[in-house]
Protein backbone atom coordinates (compact mmCIF):
# COMPACT_ATOMS: atom_id res chain seq x y z
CA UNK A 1 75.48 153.38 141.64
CA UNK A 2 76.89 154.45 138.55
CA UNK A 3 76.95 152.99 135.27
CA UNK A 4 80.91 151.83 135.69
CA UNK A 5 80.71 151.75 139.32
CA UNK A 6 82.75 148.19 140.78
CA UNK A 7 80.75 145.50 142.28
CA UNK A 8 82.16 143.40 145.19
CA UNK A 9 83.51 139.93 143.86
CA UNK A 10 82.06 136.73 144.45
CA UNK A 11 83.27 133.58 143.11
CA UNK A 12 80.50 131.65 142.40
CA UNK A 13 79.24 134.72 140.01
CA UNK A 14 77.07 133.26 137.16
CA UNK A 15 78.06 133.79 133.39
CA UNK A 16 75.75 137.02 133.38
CA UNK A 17 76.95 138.45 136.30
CA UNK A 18 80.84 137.48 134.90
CA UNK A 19 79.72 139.90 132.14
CA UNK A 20 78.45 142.80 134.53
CA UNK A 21 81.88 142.87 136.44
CA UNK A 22 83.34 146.02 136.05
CA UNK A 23 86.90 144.97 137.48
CA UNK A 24 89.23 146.17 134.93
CA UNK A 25 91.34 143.87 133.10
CA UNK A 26 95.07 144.14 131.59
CA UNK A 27 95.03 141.54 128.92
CA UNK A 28 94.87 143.93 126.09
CA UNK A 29 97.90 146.11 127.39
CA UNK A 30 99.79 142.80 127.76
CA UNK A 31 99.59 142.10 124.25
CA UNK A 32 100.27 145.48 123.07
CA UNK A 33 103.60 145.66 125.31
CA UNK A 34 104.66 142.51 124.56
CA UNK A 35 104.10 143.44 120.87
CA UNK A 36 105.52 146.99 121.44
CA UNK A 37 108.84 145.52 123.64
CA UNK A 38 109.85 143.17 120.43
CA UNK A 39 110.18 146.56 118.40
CA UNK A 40 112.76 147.57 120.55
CA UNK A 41 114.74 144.51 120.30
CA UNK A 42 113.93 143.04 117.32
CA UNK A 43 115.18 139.78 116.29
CA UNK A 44 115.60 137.64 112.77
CA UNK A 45 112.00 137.27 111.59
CA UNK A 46 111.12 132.95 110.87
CA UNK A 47 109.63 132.35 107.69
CA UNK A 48 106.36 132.74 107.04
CA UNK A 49 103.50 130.56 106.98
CA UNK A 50 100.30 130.61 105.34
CA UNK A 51 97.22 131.10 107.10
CA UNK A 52 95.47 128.00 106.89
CA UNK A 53 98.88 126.09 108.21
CA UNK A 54 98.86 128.29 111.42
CA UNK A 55 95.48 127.86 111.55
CA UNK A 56 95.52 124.40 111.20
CA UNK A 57 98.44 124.82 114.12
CA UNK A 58 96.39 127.28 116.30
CA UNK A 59 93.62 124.74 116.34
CA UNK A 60 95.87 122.15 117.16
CA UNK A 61 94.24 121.35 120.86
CA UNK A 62 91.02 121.28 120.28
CA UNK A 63 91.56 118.78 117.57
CA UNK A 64 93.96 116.81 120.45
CA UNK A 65 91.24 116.70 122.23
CA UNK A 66 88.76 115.10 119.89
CA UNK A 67 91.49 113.61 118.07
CA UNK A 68 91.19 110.25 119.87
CA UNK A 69 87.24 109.74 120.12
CA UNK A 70 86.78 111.40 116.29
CA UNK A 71 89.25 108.87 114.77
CA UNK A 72 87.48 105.92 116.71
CA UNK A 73 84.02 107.14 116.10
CA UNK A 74 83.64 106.38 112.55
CA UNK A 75 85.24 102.73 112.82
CA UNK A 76 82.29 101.61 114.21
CA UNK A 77 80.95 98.47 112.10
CA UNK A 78 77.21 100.04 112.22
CA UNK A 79 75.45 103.33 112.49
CA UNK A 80 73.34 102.92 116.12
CA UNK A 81 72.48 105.21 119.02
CA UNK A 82 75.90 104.32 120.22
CA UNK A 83 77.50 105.82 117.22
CA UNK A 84 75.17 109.09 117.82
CA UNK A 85 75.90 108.85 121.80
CA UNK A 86 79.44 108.60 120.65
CA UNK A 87 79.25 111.61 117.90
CA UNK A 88 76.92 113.56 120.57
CA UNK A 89 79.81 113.25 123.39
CA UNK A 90 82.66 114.12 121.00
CA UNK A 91 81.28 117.44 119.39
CA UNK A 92 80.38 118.59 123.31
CA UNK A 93 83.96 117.73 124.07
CA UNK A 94 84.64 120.53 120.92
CA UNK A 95 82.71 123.22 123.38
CA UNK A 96 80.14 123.17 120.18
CA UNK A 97 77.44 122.99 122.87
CA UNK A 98 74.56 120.96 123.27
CA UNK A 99 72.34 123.07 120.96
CA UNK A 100 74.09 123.04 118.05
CA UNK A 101 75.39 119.37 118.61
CA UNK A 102 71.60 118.03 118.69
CA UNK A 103 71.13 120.21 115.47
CA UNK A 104 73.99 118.32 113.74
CA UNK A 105 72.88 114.71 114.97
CA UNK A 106 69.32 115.50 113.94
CA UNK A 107 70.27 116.42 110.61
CA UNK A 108 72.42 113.32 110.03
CA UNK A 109 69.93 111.10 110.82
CA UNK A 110 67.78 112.56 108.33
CA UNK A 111 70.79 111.94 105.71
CA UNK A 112 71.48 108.91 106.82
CA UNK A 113 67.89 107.95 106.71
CA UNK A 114 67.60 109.59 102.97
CA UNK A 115 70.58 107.77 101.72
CA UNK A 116 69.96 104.45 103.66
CA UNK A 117 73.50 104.31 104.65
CA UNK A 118 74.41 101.19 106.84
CA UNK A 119 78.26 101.75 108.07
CA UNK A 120 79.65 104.57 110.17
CA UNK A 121 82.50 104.99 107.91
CA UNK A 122 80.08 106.14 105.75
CA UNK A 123 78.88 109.42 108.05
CA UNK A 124 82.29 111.17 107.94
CA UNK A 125 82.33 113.27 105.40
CA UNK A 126 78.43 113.91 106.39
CA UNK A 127 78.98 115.47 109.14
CA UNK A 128 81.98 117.44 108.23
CA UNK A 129 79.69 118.85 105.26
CA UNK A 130 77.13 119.51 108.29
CA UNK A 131 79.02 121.47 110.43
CA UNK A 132 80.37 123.50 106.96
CA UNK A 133 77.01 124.00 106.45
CA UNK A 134 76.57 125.78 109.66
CA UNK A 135 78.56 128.67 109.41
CA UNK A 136 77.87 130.03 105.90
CA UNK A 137 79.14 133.25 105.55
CA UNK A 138 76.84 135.22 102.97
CA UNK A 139 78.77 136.48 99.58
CA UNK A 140 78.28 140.09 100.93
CA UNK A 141 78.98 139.52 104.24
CA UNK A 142 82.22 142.22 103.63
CA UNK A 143 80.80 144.36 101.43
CA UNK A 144 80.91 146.90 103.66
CA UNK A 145 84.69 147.14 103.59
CA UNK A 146 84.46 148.67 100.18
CA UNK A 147 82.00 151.27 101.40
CA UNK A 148 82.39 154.46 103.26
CA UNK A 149 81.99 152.83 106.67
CA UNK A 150 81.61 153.24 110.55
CA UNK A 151 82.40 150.31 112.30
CA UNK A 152 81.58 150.11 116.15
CA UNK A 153 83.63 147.18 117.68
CA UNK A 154 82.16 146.10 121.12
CA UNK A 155 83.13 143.30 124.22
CA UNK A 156 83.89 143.41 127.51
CA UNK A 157 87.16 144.21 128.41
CA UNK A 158 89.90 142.00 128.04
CA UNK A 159 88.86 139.84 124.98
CA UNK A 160 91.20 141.47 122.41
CA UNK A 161 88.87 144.81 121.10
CA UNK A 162 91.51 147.50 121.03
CA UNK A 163 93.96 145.10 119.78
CA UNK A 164 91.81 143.68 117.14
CA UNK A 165 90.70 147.28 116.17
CA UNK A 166 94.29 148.39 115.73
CA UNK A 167 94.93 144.92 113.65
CA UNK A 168 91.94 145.91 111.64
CA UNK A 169 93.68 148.72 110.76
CA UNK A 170 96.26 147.68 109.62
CA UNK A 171 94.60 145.16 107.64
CA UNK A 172 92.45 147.60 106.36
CA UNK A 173 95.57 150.38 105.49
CA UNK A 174 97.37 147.61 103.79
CA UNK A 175 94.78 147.37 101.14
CA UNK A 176 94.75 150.74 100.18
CA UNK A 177 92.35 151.82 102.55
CA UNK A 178 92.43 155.29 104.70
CA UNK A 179 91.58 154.21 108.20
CA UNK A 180 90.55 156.81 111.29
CA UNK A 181 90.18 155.21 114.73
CA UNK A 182 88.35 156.81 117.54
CA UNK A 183 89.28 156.11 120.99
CA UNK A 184 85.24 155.88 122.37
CA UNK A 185 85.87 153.99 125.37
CA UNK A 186 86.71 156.78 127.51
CA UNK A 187 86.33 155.17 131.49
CA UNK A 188 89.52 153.75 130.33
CA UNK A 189 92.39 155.43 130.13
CA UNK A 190 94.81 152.12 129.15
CA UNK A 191 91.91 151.93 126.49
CA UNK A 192 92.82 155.21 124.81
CA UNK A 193 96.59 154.73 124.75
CA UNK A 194 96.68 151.26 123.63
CA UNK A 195 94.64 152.56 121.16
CA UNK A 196 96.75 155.17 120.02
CA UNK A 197 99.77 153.06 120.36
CA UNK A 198 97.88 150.90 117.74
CA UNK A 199 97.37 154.12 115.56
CA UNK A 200 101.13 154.90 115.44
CA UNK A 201 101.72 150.91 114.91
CA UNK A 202 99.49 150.72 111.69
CA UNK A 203 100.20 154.64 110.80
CA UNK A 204 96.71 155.54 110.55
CA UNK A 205 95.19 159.00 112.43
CA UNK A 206 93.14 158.47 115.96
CA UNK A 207 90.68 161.03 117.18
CA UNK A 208 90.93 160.53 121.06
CA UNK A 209 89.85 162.85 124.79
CA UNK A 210 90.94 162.77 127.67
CA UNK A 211 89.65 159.77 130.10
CA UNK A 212 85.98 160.42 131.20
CA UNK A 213 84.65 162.57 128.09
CA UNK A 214 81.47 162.04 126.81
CA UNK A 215 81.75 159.43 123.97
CA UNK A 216 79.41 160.49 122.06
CA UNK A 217 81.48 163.87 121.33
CA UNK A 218 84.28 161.60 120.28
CA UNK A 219 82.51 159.81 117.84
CA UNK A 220 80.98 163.44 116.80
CA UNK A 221 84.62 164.54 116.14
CA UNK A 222 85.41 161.81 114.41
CA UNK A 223 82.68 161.84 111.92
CA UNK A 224 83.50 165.27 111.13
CA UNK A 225 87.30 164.13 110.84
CA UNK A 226 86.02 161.28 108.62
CA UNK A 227 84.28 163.36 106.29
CA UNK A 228 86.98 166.25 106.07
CA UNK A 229 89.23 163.93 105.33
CA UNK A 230 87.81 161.08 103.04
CA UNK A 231 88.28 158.40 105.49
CA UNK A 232 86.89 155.25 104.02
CA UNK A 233 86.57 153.16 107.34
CA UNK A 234 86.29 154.58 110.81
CA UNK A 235 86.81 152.12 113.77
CA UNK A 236 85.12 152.61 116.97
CA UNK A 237 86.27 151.64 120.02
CA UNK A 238 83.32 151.64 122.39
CA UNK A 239 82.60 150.87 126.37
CA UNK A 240 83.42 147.24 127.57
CA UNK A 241 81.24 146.95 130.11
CA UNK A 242 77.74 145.65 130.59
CA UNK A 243 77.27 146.84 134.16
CA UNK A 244 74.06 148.74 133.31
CA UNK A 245 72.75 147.75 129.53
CA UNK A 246 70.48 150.51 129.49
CA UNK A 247 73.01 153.06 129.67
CA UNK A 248 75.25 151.07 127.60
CA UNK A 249 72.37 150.89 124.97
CA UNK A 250 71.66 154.25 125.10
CA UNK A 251 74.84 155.16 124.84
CA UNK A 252 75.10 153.24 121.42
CA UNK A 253 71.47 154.53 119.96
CA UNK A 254 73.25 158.22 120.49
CA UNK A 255 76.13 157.25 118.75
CA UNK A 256 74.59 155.87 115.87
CA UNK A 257 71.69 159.14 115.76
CA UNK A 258 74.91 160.82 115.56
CA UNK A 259 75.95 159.03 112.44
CA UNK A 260 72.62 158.93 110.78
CA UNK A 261 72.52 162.93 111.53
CA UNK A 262 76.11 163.74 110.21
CA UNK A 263 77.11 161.01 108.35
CA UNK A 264 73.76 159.43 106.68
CA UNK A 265 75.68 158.49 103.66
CA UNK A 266 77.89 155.74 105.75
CA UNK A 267 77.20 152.48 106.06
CA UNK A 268 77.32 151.27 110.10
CA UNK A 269 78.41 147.64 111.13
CA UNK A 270 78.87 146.51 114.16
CA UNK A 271 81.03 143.90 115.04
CA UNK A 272 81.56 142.16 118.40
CA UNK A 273 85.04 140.82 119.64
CA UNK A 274 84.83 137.21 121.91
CA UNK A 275 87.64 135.61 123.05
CA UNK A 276 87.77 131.47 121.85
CA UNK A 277 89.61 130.93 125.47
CA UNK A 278 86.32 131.25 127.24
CA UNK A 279 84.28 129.00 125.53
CA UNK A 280 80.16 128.96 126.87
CA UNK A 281 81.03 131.86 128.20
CA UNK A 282 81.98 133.90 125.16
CA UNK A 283 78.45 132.61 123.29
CA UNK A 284 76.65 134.27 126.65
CA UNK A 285 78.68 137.47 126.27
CA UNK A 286 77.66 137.42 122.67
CA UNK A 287 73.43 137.19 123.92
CA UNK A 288 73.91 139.52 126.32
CA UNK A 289 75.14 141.82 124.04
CA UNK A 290 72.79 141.23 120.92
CA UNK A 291 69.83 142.69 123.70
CA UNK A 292 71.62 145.71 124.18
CA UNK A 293 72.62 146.38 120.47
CA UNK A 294 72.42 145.16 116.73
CA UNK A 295 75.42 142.90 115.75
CA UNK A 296 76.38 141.91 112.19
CA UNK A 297 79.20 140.15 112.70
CA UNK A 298 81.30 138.55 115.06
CA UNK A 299 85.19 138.43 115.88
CA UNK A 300 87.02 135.53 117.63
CA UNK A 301 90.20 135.86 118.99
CA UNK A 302 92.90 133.58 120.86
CA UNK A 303 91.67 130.41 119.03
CA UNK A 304 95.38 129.25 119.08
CA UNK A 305 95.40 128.96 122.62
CA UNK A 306 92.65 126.88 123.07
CA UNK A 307 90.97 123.39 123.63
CA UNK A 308 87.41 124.57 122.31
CA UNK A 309 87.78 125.71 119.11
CA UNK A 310 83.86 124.31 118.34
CA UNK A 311 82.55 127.20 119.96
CA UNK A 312 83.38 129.40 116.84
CA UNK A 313 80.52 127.09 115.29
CA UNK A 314 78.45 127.23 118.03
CA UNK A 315 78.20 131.14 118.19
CA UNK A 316 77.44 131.42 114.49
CA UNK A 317 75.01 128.34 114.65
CA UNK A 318 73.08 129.35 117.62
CA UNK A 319 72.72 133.08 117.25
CA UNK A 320 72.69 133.46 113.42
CA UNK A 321 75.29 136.01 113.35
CA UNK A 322 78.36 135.40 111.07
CA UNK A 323 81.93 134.74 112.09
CA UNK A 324 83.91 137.73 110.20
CA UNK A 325 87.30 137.63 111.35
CA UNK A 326 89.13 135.14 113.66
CA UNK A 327 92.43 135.38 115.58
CA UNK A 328 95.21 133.02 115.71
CA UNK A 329 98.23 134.59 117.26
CA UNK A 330 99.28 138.47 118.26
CA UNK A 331 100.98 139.43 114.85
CA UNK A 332 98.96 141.46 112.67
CA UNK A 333 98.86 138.68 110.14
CA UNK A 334 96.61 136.30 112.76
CA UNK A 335 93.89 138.38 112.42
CA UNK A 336 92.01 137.14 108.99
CA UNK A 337 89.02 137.03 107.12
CA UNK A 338 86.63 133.73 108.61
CA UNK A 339 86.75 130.62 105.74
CA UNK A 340 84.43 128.36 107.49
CA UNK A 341 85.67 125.66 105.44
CA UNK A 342 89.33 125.76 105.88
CA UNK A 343 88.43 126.06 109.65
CA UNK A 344 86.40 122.85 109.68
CA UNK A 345 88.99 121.64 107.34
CA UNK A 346 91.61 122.68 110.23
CA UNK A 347 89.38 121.35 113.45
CA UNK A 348 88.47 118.15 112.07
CA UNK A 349 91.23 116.89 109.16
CA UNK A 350 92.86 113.27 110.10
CA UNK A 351 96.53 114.77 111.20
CA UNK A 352 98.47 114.38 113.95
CA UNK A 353 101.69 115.93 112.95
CA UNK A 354 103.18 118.77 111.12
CA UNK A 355 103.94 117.25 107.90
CA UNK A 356 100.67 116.20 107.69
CA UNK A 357 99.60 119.97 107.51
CA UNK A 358 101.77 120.54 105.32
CA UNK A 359 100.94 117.97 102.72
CA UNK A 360 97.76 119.33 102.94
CA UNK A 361 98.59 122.25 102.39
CA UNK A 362 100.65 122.00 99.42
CA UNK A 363 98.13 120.02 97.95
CA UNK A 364 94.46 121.26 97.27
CA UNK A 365 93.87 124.04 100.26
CA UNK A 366 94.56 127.29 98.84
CA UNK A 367 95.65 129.82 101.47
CA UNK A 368 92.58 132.23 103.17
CA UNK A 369 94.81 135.39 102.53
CA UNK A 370 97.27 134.99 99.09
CA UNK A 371 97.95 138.46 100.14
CA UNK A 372 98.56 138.56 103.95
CA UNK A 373 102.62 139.14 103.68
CA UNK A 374 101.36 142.74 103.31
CA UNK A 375 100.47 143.21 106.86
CA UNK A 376 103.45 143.36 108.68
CA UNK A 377 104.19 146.19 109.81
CA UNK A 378 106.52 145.30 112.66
């Protein structure tokens, strides 16, 4: 069969074999038209909010979900394998997963241990420092947006990739930046004109094909583009699939000899795109991927529409590959730069209600973007 060929469905397919289906999905177009039909009818824009509030709002039912058990948890008169059972059961209920949740536990009891602390009440801020402590992001972590730069963006289909390419863009064009995209996943067409649509969006140049070309003469075009042209950041838009990961694989290793050949003077990240909806499932997308190919850094998107915002710690914990950007909403402006403490602030703060957020942030939280009014481009 070939390397895009469809496989018959069967639902009770395993997470792997989830990842291997080649049945196309729309949920990328559906963004970009519903995006694309409120240009035509625009309305009054609201006011807008700083990041960490709609983060902080985005998050909002995961934290629901914990909120109960997490406010209970640390009323507890004495620290005792209940409190732990208690603290296990409640970071699960996060989708942190099981590995990362006996990390945190472990390391608690050592504190806890260290310090001789007595009192539950006393573990709070403990293990919020714990799970901050998790997902680090190193100082240079985004040094290579300052660099001349080839970025390959990979996931399966459906996640958010072309749309969080084109976002990137814009991101990227809004600080000065000049931006080429190339339109690398060829077996879809929708791929290729979403992508373009995203060009026109963020006014940035696409080098695209027709549907079936050989990617690797995109990305060859592009280069050459790049370098005519003093492009600082080229985005690539590569194959969502893993229906055959040695063809996949290879088809990345000639992309990048292509780079090293014509463009040895570029620095190469690679950055995968999971969607927060999925939970488990997005961590396995993100192992079956880092066999195929080197990943630097990770993007999460949809986080506002979902009950398991832990997993954004989880993936970052468990594979040791940094959360870069995460996604809170389909406006340009939702797509942002990770702060893993204003999201553990977000996920695990004692609010229940909007003014609570923003007392908070009025107070000491300083915004993750001071800058982010410049990327709308609707």
């Amino acid at each position: 069969m070939g390397w895009f060929s469809k496989k018959d469905k069967n639902e009770d397919k395993t997470t792997a074999e989830v990842m291997e289906s080649t049945v196309e999905t729309v949920a990328d177009e559906a963004a970009v038209s519903e995006d694309v039909s409120s240009e035509a009818a625009p309305e009054a824009k609201p006011e807008k909010q700083g990041f960490f509030k709609r983060l902080a709002m985005g998050l909002s039912k995961t934290r629901n979900n914990i909120s109960d058990s997490w406010s209970n948890l640390f009323k507890a008169n004495e620290i005792d394998e209940d409190f732990y059972e208690e603290l296990e059961e409640t970071l699960v209920m996060s989708d942190m997963g099981f590995e990362t949740t006996e990390r945190i536990i472990d390391d608690l009891k050592a504190r806890v241990k260290e310090q001789h602390l007595k009192e539950a009440s006393a573990c709070k801020d403990l293990v919020v420092n714990i799970i901050r402590d998790q997902m680090a992001v190193d100082e240079n972590a985004y040094d290579f947006e300052d660099k001349k730069t080839v970025v390959f963006v990979i996931g399966v289909n459906g996640v958010g990739k072309t749309t969080s390419i084109g976002k990137l863009a814009a991101i990227y064009k809004s600080r000065g930046k000049k931006v080429l995209l190339a339109a690398a996943d060829t077996f879809r067409a929708a791929a290729i004109d979403q992508l373009k649509t995203w060009a026109e969006r963020a006014d940035v140049d696409i080098i695209a094909q027709g549907e079936g070309a050989d990617p690797s003469a995109v990305v060859y075009d592009a280069v050459s583009s790049a370098k005519a042209k003093g492009t600082d950041i080229l985005l690539v838009d590569t194959a969502g699939r893993l229906h055959n990961k040695k063809n996949l694989m290879d088809e990345l290793a000639k992309m990048r000899r292509i780079i090293s050949k014509e463009y040895p003077e570029a620095t190469v990240e690679s950055l995968i795109v999971l969607d927060g909806t999925t939970g488990q499932n997005a961590l396995e997308q993100a192992r079956q991927f880092s066999q195929v190919t080197d990943i630097n850094g990770i993007i999460i998107t949809k986080l506002d529409g979902t009950a398991k915002g832990g997993i954004a710690i989880a993936i970052q914990s468990e594979l040791s590959v940094p959360v870069k950007y995460i996604g809170i909403g389909e406006k340009i402006e939702d797509l942002q730069r990770f702060d893993p403490g204003a999201y553990v602030t977000a996920l695990f703060s004692d609010f229940d209600m909007k003014s609570d957020i923003e007392i908070i942030v009025d107070s000491d939280i300083q915004q993750i973007a001071p800058d982010d009014d410049l990327f709308d481009i609707e």
